[in-house]
Protein backbone atom coordinates (compact mmCIF):
# COMPACT_ATOMS: atom_id res chain seq x y z
CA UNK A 1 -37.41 -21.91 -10.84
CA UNK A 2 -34.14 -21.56 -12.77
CA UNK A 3 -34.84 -18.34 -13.82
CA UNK A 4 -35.64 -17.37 -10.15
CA UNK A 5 -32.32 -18.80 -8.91
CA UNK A 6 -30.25 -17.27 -11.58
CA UNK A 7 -32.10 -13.96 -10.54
CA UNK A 8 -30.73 -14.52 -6.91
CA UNK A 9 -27.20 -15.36 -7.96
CA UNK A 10 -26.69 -12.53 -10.28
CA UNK A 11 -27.73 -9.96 -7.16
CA UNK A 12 -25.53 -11.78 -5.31
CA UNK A 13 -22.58 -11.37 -7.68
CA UNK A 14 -23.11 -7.81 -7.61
CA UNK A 15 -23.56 -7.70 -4.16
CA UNK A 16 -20.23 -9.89 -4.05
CA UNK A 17 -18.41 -7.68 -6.78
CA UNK A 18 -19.51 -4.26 -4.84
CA UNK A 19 -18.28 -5.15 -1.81
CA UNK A 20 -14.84 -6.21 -3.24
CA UNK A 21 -14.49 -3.02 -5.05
CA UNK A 22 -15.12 -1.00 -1.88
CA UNK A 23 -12.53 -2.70 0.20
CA UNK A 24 -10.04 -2.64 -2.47
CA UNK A 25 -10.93 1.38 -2.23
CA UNK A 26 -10.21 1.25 1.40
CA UNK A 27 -7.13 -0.77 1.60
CA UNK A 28 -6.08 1.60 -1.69
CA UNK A 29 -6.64 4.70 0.49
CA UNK A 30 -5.00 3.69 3.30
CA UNK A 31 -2.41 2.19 1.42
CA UNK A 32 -1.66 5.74 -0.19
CA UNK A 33 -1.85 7.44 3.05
CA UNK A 34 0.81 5.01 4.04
CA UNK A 35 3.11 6.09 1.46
CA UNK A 36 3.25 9.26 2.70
CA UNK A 37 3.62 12.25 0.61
CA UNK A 38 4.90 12.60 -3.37
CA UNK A 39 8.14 14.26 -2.18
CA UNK A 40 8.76 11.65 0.81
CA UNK A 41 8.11 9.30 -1.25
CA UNK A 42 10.60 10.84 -4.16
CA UNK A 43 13.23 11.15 -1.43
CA UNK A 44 12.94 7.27 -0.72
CA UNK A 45 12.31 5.81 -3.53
CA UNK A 46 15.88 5.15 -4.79
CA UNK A 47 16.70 3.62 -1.18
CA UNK A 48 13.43 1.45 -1.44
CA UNK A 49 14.58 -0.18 -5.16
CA UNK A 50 18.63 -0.37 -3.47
CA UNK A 51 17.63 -2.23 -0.14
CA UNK A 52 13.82 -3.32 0.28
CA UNK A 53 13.06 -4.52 -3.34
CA UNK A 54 12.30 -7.54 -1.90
CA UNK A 55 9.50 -6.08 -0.47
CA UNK A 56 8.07 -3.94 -3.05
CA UNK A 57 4.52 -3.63 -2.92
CA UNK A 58 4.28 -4.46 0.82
CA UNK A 59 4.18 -0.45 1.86
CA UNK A 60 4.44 -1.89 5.91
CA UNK A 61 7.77 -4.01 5.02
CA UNK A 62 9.02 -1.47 2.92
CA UNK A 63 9.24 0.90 5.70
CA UNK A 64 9.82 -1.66 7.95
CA UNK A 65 13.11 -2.48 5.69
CA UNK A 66 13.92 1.28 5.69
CA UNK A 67 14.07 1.58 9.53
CA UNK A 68 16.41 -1.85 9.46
CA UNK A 69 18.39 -0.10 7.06
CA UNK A 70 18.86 3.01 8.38
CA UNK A 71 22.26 3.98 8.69
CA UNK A 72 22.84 2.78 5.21
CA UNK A 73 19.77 5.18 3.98
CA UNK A 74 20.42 8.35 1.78
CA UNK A 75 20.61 11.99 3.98
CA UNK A 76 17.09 12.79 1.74
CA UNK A 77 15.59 9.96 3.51
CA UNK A 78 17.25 9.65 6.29
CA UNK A 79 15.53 12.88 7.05
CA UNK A 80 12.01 11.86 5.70
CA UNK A 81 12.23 9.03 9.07
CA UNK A 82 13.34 12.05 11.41
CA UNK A 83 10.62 14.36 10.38
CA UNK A 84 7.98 11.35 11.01
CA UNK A 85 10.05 10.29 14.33
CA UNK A 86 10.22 6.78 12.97
């Protein structure tokens, strides 16, 4: 009977473990697509670590932050949020 059960709860665990590693995939991906691109997010990146740091790794209060901040944002970003109409 123990054997059985410790059969059941190792499946389980897997089950448990594969489904965490495919929503950490998903939340990744969309995470990334978030970002944006390498060179919007090189253009940005010195304004993120000046005025959001705060909210470093929260990509949706990041740019959140950015748009609160943007007359004090750098041209190169400044026109990252123009291009995206944000």
């Amino acid at each position: 009977m123990k054997a059985r059960f410790l059969r059941f709860v190792g499946v389980k665990s897997r089950a448990r473990g594969s489904s965490t590693v495919g929503l950490f995939l998903t939340l990744f991906a969309s995470a990334a697509h978030a970002q944006g691109t390498a060179e919007q997010r090189r253009a940005c990146t010195p304004d993120v670590y000046r005025l959001c740091a705060g909210e470093i790794p929260n990509v949706r209060a990041i740019t959140a932050c950015l748009r609160r901040n943007r007359a004090s944002l750098s041209e190169a970003c400044r026109s990252v949020f123009d291009q995206a109409g944000g």
